[in-house]
C-alpha atoms as a PDB file:
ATOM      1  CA  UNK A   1     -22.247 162.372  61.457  1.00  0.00           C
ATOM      2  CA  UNK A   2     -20.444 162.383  58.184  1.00  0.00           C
ATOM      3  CA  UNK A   3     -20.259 165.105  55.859  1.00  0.00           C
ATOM      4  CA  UNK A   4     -21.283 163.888  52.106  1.00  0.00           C
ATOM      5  CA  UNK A   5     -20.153 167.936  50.936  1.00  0.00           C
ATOM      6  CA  UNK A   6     -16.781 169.451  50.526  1.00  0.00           C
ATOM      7  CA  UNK A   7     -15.182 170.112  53.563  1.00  0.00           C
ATOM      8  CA  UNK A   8     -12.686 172.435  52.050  1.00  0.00           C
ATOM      9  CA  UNK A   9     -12.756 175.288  49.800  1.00  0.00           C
ATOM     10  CA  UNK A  10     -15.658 175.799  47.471  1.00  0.00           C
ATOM     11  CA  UNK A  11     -15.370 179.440  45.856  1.00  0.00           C
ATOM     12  CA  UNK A  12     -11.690 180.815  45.097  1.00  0.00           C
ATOM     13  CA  UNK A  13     -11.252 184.812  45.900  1.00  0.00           C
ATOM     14  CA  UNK A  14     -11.726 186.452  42.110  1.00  0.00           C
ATOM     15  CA  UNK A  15      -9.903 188.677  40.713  1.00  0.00           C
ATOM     16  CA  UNK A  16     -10.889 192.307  40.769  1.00  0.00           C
ATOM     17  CA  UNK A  17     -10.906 195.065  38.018  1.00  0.00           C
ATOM     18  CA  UNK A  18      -9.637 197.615  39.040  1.00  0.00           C
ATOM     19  CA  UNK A  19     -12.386 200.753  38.576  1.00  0.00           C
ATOM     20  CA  UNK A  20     -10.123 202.870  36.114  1.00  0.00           C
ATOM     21  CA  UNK A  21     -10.316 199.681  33.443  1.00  0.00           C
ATOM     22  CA  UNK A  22     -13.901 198.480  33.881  1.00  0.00           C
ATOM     23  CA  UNK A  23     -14.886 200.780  30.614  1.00  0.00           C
ATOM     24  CA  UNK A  24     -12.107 198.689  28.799  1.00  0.00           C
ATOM     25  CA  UNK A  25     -14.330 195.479  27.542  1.00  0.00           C
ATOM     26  CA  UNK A  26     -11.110 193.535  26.747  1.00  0.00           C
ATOM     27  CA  UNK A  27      -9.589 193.821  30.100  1.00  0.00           C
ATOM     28  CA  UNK A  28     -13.255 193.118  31.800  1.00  0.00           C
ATOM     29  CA  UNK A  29     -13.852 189.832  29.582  1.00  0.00           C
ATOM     30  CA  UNK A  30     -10.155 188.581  30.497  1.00  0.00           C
ATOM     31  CA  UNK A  31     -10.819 188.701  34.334  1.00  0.00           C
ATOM     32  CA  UNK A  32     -14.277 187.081  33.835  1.00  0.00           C
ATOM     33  CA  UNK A  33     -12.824 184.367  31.901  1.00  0.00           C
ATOM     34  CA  UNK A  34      -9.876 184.199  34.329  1.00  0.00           C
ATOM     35  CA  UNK A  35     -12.458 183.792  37.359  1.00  0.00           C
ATOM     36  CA  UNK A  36     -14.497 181.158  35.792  1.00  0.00           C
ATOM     37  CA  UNK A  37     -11.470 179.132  35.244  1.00  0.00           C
ATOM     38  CA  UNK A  38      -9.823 179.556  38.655  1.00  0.00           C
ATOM     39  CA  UNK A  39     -13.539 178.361  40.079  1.00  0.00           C
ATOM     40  CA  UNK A  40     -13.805 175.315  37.769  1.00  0.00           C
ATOM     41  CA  UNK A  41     -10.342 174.216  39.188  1.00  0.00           C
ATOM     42  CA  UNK A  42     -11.491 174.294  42.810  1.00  0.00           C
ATOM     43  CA  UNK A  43     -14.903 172.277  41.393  1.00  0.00           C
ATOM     44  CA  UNK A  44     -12.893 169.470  39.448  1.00  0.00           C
ATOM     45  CA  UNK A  45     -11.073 169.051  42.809  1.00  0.00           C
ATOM     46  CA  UNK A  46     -14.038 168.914  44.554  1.00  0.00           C
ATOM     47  CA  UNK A  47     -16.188 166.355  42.265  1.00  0.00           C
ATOM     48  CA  UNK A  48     -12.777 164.165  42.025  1.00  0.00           C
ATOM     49  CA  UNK A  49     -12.362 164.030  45.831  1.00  0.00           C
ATOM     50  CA  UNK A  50      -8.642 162.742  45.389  1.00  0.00           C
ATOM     51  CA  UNK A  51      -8.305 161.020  48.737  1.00  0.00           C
ATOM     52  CA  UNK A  52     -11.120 158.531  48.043  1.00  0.00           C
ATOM     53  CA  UNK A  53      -9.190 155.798  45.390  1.00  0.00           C
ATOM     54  CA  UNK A  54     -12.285 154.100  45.286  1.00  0.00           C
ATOM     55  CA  UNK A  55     -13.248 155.387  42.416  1.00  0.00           C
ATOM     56  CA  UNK A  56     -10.512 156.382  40.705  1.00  0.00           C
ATOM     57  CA  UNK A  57      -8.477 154.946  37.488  1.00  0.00           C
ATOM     58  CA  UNK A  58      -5.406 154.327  35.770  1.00  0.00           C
ATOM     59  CA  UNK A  59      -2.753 157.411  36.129  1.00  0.00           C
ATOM     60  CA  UNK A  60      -4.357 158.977  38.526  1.00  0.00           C
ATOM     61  CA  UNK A  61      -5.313 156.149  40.671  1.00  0.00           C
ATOM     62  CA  UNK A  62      -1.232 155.442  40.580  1.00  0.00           C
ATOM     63  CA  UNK A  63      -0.694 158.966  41.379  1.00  0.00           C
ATOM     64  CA  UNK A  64      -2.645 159.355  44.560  1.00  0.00           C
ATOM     65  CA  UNK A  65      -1.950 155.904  45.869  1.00  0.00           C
ATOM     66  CA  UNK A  66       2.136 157.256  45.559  1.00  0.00           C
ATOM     67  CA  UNK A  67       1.531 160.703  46.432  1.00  0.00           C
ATOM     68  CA  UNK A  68      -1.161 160.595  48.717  1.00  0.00           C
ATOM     69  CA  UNK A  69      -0.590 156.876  50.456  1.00  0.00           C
ATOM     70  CA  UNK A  70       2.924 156.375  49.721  1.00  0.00           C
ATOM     71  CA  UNK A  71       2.036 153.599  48.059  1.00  0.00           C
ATOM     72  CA  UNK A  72       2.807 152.869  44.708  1.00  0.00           C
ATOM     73  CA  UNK A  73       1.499 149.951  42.201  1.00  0.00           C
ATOM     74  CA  UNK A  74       3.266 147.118  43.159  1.00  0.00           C
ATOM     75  CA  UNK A  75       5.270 144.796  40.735  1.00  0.00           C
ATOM     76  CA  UNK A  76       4.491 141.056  42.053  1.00  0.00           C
ATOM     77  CA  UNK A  77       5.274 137.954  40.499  1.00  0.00           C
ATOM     78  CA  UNK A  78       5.850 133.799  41.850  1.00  0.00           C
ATOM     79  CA  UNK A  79       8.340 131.188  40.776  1.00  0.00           C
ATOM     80  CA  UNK A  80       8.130 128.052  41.071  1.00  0.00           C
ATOM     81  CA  UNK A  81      11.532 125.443  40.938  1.00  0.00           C
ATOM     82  CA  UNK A  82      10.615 123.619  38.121  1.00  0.00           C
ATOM     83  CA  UNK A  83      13.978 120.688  38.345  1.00  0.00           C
ATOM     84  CA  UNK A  84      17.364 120.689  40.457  1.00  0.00           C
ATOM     85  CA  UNK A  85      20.093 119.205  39.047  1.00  0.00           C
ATOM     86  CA  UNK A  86      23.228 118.181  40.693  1.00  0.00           C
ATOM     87  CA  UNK A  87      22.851 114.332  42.347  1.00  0.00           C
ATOM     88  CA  UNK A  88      24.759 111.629  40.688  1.00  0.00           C
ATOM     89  CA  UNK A  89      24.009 110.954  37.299  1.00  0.00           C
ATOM     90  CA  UNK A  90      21.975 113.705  37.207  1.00  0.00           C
ATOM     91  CA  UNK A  91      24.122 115.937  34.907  1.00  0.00           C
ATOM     92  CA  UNK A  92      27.250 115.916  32.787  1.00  0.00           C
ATOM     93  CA  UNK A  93      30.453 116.431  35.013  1.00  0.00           C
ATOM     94  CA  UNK A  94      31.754 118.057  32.437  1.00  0.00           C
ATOM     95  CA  UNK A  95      29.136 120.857  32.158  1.00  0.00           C
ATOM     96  CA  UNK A  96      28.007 120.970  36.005  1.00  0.00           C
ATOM     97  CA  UNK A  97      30.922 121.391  37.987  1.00  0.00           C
ATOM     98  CA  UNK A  98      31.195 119.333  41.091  1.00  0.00           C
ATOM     99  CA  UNK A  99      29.286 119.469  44.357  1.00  0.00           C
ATOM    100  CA  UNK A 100      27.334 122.342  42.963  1.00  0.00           C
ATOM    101  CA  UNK A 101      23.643 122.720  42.152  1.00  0.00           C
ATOM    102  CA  UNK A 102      21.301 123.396  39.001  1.00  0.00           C
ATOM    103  CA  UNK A 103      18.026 124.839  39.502  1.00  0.00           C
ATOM    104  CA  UNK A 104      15.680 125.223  36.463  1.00  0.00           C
ATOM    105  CA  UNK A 105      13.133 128.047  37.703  1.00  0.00           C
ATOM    106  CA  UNK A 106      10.009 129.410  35.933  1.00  0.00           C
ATOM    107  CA  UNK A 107       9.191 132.717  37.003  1.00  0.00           C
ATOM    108  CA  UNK A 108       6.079 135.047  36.095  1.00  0.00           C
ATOM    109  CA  UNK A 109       5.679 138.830  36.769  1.00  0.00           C
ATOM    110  CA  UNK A 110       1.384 140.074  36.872  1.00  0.00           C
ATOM    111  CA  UNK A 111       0.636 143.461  35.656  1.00  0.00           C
ATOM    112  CA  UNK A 112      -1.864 144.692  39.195  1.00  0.00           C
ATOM    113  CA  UNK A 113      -4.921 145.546  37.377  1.00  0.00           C
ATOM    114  CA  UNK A 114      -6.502 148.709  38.913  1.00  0.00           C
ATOM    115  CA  UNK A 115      -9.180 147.099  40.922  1.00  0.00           C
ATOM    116  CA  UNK A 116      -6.777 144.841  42.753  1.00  0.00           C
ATOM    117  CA  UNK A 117      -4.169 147.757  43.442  1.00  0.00           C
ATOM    118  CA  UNK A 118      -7.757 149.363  44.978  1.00  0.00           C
ATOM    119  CA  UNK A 119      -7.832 146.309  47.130  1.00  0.00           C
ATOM    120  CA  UNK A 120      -4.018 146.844  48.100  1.00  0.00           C
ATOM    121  CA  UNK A 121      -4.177 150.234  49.181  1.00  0.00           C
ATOM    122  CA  UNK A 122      -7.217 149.172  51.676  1.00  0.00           C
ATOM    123  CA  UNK A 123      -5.476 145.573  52.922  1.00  0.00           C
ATOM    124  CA  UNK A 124      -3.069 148.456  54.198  1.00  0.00           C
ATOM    125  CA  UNK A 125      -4.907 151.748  55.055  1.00  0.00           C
ATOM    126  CA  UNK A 126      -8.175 150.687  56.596  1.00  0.00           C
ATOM    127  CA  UNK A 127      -7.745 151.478  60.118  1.00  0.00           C
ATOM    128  CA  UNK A 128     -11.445 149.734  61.626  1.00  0.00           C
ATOM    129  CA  UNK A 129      -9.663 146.699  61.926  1.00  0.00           C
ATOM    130  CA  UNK A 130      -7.888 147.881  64.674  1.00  0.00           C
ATOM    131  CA  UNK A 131      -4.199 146.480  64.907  1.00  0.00           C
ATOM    132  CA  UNK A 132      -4.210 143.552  66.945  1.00  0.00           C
ATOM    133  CA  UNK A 133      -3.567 140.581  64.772  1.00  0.00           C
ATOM    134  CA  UNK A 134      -6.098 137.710  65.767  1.00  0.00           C
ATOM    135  CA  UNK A 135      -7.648 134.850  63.094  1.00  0.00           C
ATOM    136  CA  UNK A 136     -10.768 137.227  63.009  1.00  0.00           C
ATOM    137  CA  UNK A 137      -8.592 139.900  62.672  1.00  0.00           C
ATOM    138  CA  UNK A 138      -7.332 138.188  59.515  1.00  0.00           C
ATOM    139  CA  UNK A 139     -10.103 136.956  58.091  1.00  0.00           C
ATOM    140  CA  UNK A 140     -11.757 140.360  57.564  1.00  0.00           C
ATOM    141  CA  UNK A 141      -8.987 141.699  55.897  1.00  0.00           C
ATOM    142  CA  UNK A 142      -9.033 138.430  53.236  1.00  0.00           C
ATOM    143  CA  UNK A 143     -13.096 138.678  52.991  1.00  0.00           C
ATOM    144  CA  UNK A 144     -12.429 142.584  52.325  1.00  0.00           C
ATOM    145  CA  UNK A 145      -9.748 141.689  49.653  1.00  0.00           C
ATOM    146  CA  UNK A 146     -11.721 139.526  48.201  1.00  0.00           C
ATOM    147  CA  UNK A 147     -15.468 140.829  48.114  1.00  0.00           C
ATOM    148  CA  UNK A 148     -14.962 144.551  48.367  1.00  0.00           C
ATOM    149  CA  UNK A 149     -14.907 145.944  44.869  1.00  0.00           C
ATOM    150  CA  UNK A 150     -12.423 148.587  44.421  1.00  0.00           C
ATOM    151  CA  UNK A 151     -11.385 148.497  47.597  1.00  0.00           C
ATOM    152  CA  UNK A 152     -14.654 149.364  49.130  1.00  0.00           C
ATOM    153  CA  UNK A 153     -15.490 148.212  52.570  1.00  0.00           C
ATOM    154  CA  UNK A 154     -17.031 144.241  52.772  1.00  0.00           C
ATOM    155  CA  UNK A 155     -18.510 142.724  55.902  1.00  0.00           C
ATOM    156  CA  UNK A 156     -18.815 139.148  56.147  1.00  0.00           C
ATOM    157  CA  UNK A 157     -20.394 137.585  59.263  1.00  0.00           C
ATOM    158  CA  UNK A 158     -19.731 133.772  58.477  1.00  0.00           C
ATOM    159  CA  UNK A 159     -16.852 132.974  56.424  1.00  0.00           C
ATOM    160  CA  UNK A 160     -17.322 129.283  56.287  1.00  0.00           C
ATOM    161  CA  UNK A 161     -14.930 129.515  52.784  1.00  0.00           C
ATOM    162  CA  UNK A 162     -12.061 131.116  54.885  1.00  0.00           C
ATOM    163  CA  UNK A 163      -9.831 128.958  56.704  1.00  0.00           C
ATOM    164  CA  UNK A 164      -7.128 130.125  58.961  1.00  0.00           C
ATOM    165  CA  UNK A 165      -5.148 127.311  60.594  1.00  0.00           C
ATOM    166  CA  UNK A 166      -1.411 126.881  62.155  1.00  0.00           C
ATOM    167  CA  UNK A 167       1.273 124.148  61.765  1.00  0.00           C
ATOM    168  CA  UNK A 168       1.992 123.069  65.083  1.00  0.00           C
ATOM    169  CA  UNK A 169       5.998 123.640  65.601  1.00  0.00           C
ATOM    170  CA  UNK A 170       9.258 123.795  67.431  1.00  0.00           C
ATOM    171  CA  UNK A 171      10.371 126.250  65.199  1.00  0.00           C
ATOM    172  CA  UNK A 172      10.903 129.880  65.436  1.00  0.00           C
ATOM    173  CA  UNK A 173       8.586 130.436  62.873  1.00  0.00           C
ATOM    174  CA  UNK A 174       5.248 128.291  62.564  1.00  0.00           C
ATOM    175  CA  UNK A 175       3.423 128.439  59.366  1.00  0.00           C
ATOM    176  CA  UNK A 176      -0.275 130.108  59.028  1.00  0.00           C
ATOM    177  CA  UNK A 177      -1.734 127.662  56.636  1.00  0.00           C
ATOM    178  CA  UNK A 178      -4.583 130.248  55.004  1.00  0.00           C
ATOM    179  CA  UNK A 179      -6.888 127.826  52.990  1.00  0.00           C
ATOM    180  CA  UNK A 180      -9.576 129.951  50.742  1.00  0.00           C
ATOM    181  CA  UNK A 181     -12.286 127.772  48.387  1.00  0.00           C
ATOM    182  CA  UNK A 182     -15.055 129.344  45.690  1.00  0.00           C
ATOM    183  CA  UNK A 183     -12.877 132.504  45.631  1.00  0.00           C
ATOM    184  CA  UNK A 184     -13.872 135.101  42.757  1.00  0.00           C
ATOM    185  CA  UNK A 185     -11.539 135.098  40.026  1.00  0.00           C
ATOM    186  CA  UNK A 186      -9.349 136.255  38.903  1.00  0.00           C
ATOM    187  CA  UNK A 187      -9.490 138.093  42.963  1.00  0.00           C
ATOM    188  CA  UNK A 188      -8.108 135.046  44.810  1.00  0.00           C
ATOM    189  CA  UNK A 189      -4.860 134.682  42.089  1.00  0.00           C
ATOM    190  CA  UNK A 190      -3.842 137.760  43.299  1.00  0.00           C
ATOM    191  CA  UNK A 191      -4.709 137.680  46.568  1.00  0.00           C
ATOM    192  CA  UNK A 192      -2.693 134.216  46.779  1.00  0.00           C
ATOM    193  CA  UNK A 193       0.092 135.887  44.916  1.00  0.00           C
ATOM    194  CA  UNK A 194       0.537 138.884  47.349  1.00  0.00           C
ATOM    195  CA  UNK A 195       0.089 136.885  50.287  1.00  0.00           C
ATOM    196  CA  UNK A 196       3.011 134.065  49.441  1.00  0.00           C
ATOM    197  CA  UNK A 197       5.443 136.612  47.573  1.00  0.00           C
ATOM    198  CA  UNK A 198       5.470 138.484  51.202  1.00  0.00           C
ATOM    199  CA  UNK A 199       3.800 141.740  49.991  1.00  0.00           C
ATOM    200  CA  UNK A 200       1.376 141.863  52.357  1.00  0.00           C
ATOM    201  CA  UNK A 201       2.822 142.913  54.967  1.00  0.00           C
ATOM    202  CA  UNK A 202       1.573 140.484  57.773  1.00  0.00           C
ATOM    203  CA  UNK A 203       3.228 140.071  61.592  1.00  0.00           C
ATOM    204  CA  UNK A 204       6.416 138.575  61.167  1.00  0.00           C
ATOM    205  CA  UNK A 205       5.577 136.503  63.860  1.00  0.00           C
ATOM    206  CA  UNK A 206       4.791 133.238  61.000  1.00  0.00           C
ATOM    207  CA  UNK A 207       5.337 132.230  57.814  1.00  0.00           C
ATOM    208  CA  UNK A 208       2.506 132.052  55.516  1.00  0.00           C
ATOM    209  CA  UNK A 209       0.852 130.021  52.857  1.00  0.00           C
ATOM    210  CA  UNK A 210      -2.093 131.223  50.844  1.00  0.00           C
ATOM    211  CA  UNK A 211      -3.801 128.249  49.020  1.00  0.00           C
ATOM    212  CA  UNK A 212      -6.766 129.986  47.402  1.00  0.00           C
ATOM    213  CA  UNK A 213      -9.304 128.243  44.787  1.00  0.00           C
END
């Protein structure tokens, strides 16, 4: 059964007056005041529960997902190849020099808003998956992404929206095609985001495309 009370401290060890000052009101109010703040340390941490990111926010959230998980908000981004220059009569010889290439390339950096870092720090710490990477395997860990709010837990027993398919190949690495329709927004931007700029961390094993709408 799970405990829902501090499992750690809950009263500090006060400070004592020594007998030969307890006529000395001054003395007697400091270590009364000193006591009281000492014991509403201990209470912040216990209220705040520091391990449990869930519901935590902005600098602090950052702090215990670095300090705790070793995880710090993420800077992710996509580009996208926008025109390639370099084929014949393509580009001026005289600015392009020859038998080399011109790529025109529009890239775009996302501030992770604190719900989606949430998200992040589960895709990687939640252990009840187990770690034996299967398409049901997988598909919890997108329907948790995209349903569980602040990186709460999120069971879904049919996932009709969720498709997980694989590109037949000779190649060392086949492609996991991960198809994902009626996804909340803006939840499925990111979660396409992380997935194809290789932050999350998935079996080496394929290559993956996220094409979530």
């Amino acid at each position: 059964m799970l405990s829902t009370s501090p499992t750690s401290a809950t009263k500090t060890i006060p400070s004592y007056l020594y007998w030969q000052y307890q006529n000395d009101p001054d003395i007697a109010a400091f270590v009364t005041a000193y006591n009281q703040d000492t014991q509403s340390i201990i209470d912040w941490f216990n209220s705040v529960n520091l391990p449990i990111y869930t519901h935590l926010s902005g600098n602090l959230l950052d702090w215990v997902g670095q300090g705790v998980y070793g995880y710090p908000r993420p800077i992710i981004g996509s580009s996208q190849v926008i025109d390639t220059k370099g084929q014949i009569s393509s580009f001026p010889t005289t600015v392009l020099p020859i038998s080399s290439v011109y790529q025109l390339v529009s890239q775009t950096s996302y501030t992770i808003p604190d719900g989606i870092y949430q998200r992040m720090l589960t895709w990687f710490f939640y252990k009840g998956d187990g770690e034996i990477f299967s398409i049901p395997w997988l598909k919890r860990r997108l329907y948790r992404f995209l349903y569980g709010n602040n990186g709460t837990d999120a069971v879904g027993p049919f996932t009709p929206t969720i498709s997980v398919t694989f590109t037949e190949s000779t190649t060392a690495l086949p492609t996991c095609n991960i198809v994902i329709t009626d996804a909340p927004d803006p939840v499925g931007m990111f979660l396409e985001i992380f997935i194809n700029s290789g932050f999350a961390g998935l079996p080496f094993r394929f290559n993956y495309v996220a094409t979530i709408t």
